[in-house]
Protein backbone atom coordinates (compact mmCIF):
# COMPACT_ATOMS: atom_id res chain seq x y z
CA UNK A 1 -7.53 5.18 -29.56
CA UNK A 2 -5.49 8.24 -29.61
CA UNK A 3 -2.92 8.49 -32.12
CA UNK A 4 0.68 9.80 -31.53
CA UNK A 5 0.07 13.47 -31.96
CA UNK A 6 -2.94 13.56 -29.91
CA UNK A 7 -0.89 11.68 -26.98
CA UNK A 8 1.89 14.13 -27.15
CA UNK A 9 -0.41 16.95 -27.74
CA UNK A 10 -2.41 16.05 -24.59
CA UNK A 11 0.61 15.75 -22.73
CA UNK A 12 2.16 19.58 -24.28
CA UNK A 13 -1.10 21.31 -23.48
CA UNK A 14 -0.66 20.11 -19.49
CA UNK A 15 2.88 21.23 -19.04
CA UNK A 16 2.31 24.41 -21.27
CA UNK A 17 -0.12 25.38 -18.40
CA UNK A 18 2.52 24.59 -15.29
CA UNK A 19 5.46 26.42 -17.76
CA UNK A 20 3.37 29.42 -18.11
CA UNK A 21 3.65 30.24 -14.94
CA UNK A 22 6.96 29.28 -13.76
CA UNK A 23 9.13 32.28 -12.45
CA UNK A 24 11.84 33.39 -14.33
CA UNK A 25 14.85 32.30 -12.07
CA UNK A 26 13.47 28.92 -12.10
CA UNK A 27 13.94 28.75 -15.48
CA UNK A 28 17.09 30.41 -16.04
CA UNK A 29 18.51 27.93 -13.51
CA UNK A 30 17.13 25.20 -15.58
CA UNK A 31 18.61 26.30 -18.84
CA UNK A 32 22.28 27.28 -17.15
CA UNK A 33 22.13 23.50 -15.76
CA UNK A 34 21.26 22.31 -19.45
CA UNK A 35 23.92 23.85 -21.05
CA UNK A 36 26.22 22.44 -18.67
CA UNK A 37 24.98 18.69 -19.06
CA UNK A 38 25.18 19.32 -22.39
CA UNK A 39 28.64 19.68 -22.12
CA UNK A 40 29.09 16.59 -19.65
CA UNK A 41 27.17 14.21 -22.06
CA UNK A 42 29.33 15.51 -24.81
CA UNK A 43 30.69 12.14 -25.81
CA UNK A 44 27.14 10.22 -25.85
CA UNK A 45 25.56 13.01 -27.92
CA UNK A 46 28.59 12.55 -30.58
CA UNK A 47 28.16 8.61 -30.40
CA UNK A 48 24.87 9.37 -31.37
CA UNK A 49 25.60 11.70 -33.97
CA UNK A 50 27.92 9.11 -35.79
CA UNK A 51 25.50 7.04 -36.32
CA UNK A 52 23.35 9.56 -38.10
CA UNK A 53 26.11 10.65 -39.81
CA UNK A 54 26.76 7.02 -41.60
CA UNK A 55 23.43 6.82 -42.23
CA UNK A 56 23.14 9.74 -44.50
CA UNK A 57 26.15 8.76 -46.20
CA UNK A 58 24.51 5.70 -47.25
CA UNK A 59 21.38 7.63 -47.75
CA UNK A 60 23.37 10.09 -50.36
CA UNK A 61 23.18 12.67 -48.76
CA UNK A 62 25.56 15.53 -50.18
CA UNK A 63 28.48 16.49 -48.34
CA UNK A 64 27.33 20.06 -47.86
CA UNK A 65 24.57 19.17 -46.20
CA UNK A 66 26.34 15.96 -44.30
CA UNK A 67 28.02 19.23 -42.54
CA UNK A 68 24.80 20.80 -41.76
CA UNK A 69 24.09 17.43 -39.31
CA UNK A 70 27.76 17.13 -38.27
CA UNK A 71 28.73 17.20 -34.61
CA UNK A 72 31.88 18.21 -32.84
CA UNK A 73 32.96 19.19 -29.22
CA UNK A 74 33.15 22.60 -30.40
CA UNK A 75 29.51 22.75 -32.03
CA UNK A 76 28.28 21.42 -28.83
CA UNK A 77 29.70 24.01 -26.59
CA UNK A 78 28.58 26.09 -28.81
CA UNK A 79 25.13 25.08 -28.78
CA UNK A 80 25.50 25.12 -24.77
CA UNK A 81 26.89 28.65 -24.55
CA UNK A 82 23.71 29.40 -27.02
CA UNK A 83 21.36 27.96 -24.15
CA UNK A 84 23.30 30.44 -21.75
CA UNK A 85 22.71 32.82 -23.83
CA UNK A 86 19.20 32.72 -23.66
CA UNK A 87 19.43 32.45 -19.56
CA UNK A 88 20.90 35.69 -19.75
CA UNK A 89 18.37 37.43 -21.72
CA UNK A 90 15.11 39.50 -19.83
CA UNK A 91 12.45 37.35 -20.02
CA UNK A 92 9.39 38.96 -21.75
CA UNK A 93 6.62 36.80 -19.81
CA UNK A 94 4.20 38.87 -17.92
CA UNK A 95 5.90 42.07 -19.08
CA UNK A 96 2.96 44.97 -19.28
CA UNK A 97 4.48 47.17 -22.37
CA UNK A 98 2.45 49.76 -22.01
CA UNK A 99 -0.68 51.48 -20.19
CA UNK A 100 -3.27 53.69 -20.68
CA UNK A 101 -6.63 55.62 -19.33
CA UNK A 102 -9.50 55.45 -20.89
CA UNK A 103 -11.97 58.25 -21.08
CA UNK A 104 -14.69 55.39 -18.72
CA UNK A 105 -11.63 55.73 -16.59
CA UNK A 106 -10.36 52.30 -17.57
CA UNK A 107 -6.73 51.53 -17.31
CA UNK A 108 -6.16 49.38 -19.76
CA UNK A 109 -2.34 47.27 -19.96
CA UNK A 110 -1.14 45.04 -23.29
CA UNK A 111 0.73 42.03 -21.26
CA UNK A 112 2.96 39.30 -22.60
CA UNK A 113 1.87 36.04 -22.57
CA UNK A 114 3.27 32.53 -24.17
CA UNK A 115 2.02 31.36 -27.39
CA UNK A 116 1.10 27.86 -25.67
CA UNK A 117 2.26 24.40 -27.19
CA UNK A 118 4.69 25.01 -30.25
CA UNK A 119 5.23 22.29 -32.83
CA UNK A 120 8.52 22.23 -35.09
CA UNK A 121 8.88 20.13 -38.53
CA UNK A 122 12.77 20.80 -39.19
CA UNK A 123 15.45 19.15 -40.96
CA UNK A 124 19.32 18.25 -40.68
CA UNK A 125 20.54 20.62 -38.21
CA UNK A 126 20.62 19.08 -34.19
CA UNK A 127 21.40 22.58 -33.33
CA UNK A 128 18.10 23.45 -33.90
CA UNK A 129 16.81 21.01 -31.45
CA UNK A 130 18.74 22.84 -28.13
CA UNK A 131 18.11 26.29 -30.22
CA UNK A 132 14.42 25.80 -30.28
CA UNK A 133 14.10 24.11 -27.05
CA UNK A 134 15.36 26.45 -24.87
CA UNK A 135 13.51 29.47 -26.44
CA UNK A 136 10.52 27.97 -26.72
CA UNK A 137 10.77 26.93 -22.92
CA UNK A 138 12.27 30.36 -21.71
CA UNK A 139 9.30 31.82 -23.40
CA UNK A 140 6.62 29.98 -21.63
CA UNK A 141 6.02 27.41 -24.09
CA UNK A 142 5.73 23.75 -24.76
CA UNK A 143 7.04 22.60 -27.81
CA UNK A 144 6.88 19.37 -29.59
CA UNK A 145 10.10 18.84 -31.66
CA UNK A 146 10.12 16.68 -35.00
CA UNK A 147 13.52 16.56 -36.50
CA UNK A 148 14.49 14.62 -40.15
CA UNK A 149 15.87 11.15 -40.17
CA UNK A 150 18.97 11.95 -40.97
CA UNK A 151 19.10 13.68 -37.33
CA UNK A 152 16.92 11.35 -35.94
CA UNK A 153 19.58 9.62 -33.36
CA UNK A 154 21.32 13.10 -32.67
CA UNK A 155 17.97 14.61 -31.60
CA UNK A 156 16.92 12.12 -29.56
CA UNK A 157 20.02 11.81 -27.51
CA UNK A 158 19.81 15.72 -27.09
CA UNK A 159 15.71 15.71 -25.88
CA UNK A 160 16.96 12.76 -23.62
CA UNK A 161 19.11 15.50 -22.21
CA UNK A 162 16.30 17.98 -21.78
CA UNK A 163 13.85 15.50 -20.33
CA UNK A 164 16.50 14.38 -18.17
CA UNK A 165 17.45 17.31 -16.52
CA UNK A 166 13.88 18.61 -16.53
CA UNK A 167 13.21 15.75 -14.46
CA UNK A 168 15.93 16.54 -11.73
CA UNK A 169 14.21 20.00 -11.69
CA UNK A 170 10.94 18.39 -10.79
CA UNK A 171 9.82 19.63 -13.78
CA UNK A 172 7.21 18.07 -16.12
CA UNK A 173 9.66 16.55 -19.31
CA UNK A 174 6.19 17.01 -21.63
CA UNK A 175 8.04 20.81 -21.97
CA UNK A 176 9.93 19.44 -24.30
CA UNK A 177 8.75 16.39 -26.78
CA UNK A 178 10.48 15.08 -28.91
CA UNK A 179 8.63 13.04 -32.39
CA UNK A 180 9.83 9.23 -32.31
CA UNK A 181 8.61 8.74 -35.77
CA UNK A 182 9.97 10.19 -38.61
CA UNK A 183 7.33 9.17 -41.07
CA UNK A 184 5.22 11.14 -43.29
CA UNK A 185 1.95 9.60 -41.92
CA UNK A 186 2.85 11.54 -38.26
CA UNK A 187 4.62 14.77 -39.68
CA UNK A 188 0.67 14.93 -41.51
CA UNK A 189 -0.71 14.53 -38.30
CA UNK A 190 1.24 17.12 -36.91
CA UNK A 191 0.30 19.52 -39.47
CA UNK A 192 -3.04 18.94 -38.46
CA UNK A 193 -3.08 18.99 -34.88
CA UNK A 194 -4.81 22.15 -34.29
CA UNK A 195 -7.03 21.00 -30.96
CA UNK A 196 -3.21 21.30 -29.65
CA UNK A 197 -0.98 22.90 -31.06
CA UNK A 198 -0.80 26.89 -30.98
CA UNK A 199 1.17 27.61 -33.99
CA UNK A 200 3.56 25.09 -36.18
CA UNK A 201 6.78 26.41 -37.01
CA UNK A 202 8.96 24.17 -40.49
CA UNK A 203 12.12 25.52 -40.65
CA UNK A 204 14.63 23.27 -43.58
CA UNK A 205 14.16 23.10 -47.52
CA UNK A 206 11.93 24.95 -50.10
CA UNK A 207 9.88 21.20 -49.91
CA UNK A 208 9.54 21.11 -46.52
CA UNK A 209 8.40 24.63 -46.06
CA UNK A 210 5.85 24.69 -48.76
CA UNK A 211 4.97 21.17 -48.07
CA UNK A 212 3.87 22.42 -44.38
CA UNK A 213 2.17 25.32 -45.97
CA UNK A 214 -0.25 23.37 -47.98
CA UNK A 215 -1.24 20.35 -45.55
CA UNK A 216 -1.46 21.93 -42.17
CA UNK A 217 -4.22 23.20 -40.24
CA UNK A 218 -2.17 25.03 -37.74
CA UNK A 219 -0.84 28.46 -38.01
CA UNK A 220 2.22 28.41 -39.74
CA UNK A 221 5.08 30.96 -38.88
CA UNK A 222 6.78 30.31 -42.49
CA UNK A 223 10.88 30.38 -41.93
CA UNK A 224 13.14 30.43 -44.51
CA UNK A 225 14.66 29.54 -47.60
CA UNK A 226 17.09 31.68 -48.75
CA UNK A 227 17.59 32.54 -51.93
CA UNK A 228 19.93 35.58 -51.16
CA UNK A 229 22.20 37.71 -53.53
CA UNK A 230 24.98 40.59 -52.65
CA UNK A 231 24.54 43.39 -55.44
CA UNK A 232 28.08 45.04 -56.34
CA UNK A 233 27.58 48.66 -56.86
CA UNK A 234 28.98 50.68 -59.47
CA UNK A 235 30.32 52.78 -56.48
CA UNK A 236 31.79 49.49 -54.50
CA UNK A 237 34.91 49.47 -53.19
CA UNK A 238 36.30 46.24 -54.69
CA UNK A 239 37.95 44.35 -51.93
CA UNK A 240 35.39 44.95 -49.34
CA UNK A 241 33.08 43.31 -52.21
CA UNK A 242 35.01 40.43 -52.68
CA UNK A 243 36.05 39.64 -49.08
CA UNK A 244 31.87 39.77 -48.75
CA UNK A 245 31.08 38.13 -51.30
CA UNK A 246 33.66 35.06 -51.18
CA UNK A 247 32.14 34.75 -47.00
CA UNK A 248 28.72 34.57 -48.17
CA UNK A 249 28.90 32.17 -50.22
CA UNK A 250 31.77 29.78 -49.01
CA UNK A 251 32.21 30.17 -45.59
CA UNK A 252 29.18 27.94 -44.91
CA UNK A 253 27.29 26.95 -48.43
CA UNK A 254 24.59 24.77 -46.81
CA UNK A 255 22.94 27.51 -44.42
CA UNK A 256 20.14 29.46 -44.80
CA UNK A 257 21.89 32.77 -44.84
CA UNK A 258 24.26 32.19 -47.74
CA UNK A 259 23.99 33.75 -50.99
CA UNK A 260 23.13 32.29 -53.86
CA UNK A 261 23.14 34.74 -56.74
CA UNK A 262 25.30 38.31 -57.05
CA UNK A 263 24.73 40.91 -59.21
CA UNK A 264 27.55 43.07 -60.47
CA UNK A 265 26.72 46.70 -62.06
CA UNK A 266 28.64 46.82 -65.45
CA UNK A 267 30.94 49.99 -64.35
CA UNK A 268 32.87 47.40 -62.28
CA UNK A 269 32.05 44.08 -63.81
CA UNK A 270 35.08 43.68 -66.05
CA UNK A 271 37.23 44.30 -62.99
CA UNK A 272 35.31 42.63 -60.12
CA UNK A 273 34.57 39.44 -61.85
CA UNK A 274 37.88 38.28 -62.61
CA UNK A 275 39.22 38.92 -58.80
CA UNK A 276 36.11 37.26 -57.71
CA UNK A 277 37.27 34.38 -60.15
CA UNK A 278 40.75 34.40 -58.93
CA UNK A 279 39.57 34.41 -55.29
CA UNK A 280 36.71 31.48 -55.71
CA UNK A 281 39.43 29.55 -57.40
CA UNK A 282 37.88 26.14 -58.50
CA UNK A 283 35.78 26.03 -55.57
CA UNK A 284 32.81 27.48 -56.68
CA UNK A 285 30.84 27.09 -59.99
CA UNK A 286 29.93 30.29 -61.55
CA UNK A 287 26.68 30.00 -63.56
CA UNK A 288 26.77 33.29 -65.65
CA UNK A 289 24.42 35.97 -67.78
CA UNK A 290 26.38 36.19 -71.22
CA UNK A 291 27.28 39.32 -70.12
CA UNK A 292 28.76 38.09 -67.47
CA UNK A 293 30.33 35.26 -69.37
CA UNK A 294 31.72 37.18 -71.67
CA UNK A 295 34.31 38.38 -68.78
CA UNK A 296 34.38 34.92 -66.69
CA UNK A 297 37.01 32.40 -68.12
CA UNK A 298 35.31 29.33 -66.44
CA UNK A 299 31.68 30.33 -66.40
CA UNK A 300 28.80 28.13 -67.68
CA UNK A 301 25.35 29.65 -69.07
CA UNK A 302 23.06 30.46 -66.30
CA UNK A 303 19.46 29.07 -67.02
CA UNK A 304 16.40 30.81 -65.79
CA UNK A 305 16.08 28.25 -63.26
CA UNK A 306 19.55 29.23 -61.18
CA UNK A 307 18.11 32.98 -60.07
CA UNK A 308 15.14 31.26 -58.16
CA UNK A 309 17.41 28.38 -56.62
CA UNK A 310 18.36 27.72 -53.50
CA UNK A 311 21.64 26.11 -54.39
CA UNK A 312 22.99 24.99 -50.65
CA UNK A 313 26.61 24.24 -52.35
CA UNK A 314 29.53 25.73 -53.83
CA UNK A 315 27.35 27.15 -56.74
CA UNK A 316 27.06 30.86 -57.50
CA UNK A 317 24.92 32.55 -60.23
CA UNK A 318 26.13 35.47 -61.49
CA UNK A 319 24.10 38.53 -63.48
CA UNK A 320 25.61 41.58 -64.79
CA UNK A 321 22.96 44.73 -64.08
CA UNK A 322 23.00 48.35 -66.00
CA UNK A 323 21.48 50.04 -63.08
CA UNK A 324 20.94 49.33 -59.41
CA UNK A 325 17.23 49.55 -60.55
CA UNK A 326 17.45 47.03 -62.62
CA UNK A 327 19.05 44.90 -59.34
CA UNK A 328 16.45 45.60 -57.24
CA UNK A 329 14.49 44.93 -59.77
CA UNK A 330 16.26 40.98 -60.22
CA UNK A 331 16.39 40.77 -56.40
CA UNK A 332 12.75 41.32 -55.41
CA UNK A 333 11.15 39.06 -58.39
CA UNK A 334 13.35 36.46 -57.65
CA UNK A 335 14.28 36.27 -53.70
CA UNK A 336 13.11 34.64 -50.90
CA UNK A 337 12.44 37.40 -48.91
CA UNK A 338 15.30 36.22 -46.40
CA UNK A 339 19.07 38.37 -46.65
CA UNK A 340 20.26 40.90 -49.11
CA UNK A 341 23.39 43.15 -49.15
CA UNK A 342 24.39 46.06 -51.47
CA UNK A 343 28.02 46.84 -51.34
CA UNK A 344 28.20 50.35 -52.42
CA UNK A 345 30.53 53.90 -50.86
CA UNK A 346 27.17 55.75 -52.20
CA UNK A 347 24.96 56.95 -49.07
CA UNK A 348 21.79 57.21 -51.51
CA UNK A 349 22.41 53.90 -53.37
CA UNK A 350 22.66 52.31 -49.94
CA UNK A 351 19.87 53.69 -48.72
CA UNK A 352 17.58 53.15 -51.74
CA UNK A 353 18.35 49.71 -51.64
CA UNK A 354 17.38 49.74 -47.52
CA UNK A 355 14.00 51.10 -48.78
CA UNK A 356 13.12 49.57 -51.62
CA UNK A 357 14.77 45.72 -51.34
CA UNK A 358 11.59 43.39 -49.97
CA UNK A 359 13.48 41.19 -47.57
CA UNK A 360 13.62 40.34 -43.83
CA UNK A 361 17.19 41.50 -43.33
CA UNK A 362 18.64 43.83 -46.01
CA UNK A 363 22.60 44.87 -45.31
CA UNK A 364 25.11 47.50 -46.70
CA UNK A 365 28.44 46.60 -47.24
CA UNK A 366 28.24 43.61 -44.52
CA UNK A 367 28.05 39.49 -45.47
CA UNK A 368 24.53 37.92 -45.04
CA UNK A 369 25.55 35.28 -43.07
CA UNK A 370 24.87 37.59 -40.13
CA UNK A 371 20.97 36.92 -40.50
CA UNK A 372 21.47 34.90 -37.48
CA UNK A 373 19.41 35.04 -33.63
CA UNK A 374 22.63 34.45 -32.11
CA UNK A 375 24.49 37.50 -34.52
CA UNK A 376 21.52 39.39 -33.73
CA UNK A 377 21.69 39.57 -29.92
CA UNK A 378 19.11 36.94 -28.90
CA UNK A 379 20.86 34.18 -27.54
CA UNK A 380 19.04 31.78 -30.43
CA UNK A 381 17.04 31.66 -32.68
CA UNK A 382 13.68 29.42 -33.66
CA UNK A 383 14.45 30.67 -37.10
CA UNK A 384 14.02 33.10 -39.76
CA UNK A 385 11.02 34.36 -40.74
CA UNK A 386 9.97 35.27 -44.49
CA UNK A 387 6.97 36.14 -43.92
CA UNK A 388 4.92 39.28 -42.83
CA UNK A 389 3.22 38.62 -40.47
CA UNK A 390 3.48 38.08 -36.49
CA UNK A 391 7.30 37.96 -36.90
CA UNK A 392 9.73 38.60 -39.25
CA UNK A 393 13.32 37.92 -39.62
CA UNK A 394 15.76 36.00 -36.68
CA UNK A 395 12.81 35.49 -34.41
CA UNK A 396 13.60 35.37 -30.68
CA UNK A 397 12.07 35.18 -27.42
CA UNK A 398 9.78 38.11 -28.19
CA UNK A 399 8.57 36.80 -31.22
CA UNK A 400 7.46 33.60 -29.49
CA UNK A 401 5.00 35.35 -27.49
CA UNK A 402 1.41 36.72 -27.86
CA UNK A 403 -0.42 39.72 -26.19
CA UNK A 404 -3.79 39.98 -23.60
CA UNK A 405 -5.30 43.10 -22.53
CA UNK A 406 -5.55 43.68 -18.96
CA UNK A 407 -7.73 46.56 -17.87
CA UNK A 408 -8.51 47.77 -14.36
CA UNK A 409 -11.92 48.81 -13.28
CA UNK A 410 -13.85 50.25 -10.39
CA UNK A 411 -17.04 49.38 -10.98
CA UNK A 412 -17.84 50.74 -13.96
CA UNK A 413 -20.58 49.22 -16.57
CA UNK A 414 -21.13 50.62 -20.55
CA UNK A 415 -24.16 53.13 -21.24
């Protein structure tokens, strides 16, 4: 008897074949009328989300990341004007990038071409489900959706949503799955559910990511924590480094693209620390170098632990540098590989930090919390990738696709 994954994979692999070849305006016009039942099923998607929200109180669950699964009017329409978005953009399916002629007078195309059936292990965020959805199915592919189960309500109500109105399209609602089991017992199948799924995709916590990496037999497209810092030059102008700095960290703690850590070079420490005090208030908890402590009048001792940590709250470690060497240095032994910023009026400091910072997105004199599909001009995002290879950074509807050679003959046969 088949279990779950291998009833939903089934299922995926059938309507990945039908999606694949579905013309573009057929799918725009199914994403445009998504977004707009999104919007008309507003107040059953929020029921739903209530519930999950009481649950994770119960559960624990710390406020920061309570607003990570949070709902409102407002988040919905923007997670509809997100699936417009993606209407909007060219569709990369059956594109031929480029062409060439061979010296056997071949002429040979590179073509894009969906991935197939894309499984996601994520956590907390519903926007993620319409996010995911809609690139995945703009990009040719079916995907099979496992959210945590402190979204678990929330996510369902939204895939009813997709089914729903794939239905009324005549479409087949296997496009879009959605995991009705949130245990560990049928996330491990998941991992493992290579005669189906093309390529696995965990996007949440440091556990879930590396938990994914170690179990599953799938491809893994690793996206990311993100242990990010903002590196205050000893050529910053001031302001601009605290207006950056106090947005990176507090305008949205529990997000991927916040920072965690900033580095300060000791020209300006003494005078950007205590405006950066003054302006965190008693907000944030600055866990400090002694150097850095020495100049903080509310700082605790940093342990080796904080630069590695992926706080997700109001918690900010803090490291005074002699040299922007030395912060590149800090950054690239103890990052993620996700967002950095320098904020520096030096064109060579900016640029040797472009060069020599290992991350996916590295800024000068901007806020991290840009590192974001939507920020980046592609409608959504499936996530952020940390790793090398395949995709890297805010990946979009490009990055969701493969490659085939086509080549054009005439007869000819190899000597």
């Amino acid at each position: 008897m088949d279990n779950l994954m291998q009833i939903l994979g089934k299922k995926a692999k059938r309507a990945a074949q039908q999606l694949s070849q579905l013309e573009t305006k057929r799918k725009n016009q199914y994403l445009l009328a998504l977004a707009a039942e999104l919007e008309q099923q507003t107040a059953s998607i929020l029921s739903a989300n209530r519930i999950d929200i009481k649950k994770a109180k119960n559960y624990g669950i710390a406020d920061t990341m309570i607003d990570r699964l949070r709902l409102s009017a407002e988040r919905i329409a923007e997670m509809a004007e997100g699936v417009r978005q993606v209407a909007a953009l060219p569709d990369p399916i059956g594109v031929v990038e480029k062409m060439w002629r061979t010296d056997d007078q071949l002429m040979i195309g590179q073509q894009r071409v969906p991935l197939g059936v894309i499984g996601i292990i994520f956590e907390s965020r519903p926007n993620v489900t319409t996010d995911a959805a809609s690139l995945c199915f703009k990009a040719g592919n079916a995907v099979i959706l496992r959210g945590g189960r402190e979204a678990f309500h929330s996510n369902q109500a939204l895939v009813h949503v997709m089914q729903e109105t794939l239905s009324k399209f005549k479409l087949d609602p296997a496009m879009i799955q959605f995991v009705n089991d949130t245990t560990h017992e049928v996330a491990n199948e998941m991992m493992r559910a290579s005669d189906y799924l093309d390529v696995l995709i965990p996007r949440g916590g440091a556990g879930l990511i590396q938990r994914v990496k170690n179990t599953a037999t799938v491809p893994v497209i690793e996206t990311g924590t993100g242990n990010n810092h903002v590196y205050v030059d000893a050529e910053a102008d001031i302001t601009m480094a605290i207006d950056i700095v106090v947005n990176a960290k507090t305008q949205r703690p529990s997000v991927c693209n916040a920072i965690e850590t900033v580095l300060v070079h000791e020209a300006v420490a003494s005078t950007f620390l205590p405006h950066l005090e003054q302006a965190l208030v008693s907000k944030v908890e600055l866990r400090g170098d002694p150097k850095a402590l020495a100049i903080l009048t509310n700082g605790i001792s940093a342990v080796e632990a904080d630069w590695s940590t992926e706080f997700l709250d109001y918690i900010l470690a803090v490291k005074v540098v002699n040299s922007i060497d030395e912060a590149i240095q800090h950054i690239n032994q103890y990052n993620s590989k996700h967002s950095e910023s320098i904020i520096t009026d030096s064109y060579s400091n900016g640029q040797k930090f472009l060069n020599e910072v290992d991350a996916a997105a590295v800024y000068i004199n901007a806020s991290t919390r840009f590192t974001d599909g939507f920020k980046f001009g592609f409608g959504a995002e499936i996530g952020i990738s940390t790793q090398k290879l395949h995709a890297r950074g805010p990946m979009g509807l490009e990055q969701l696709t493969s490659s085939k050679y086509i080549i054009y003959g005439a007869g000819q046969i190899r000597e």
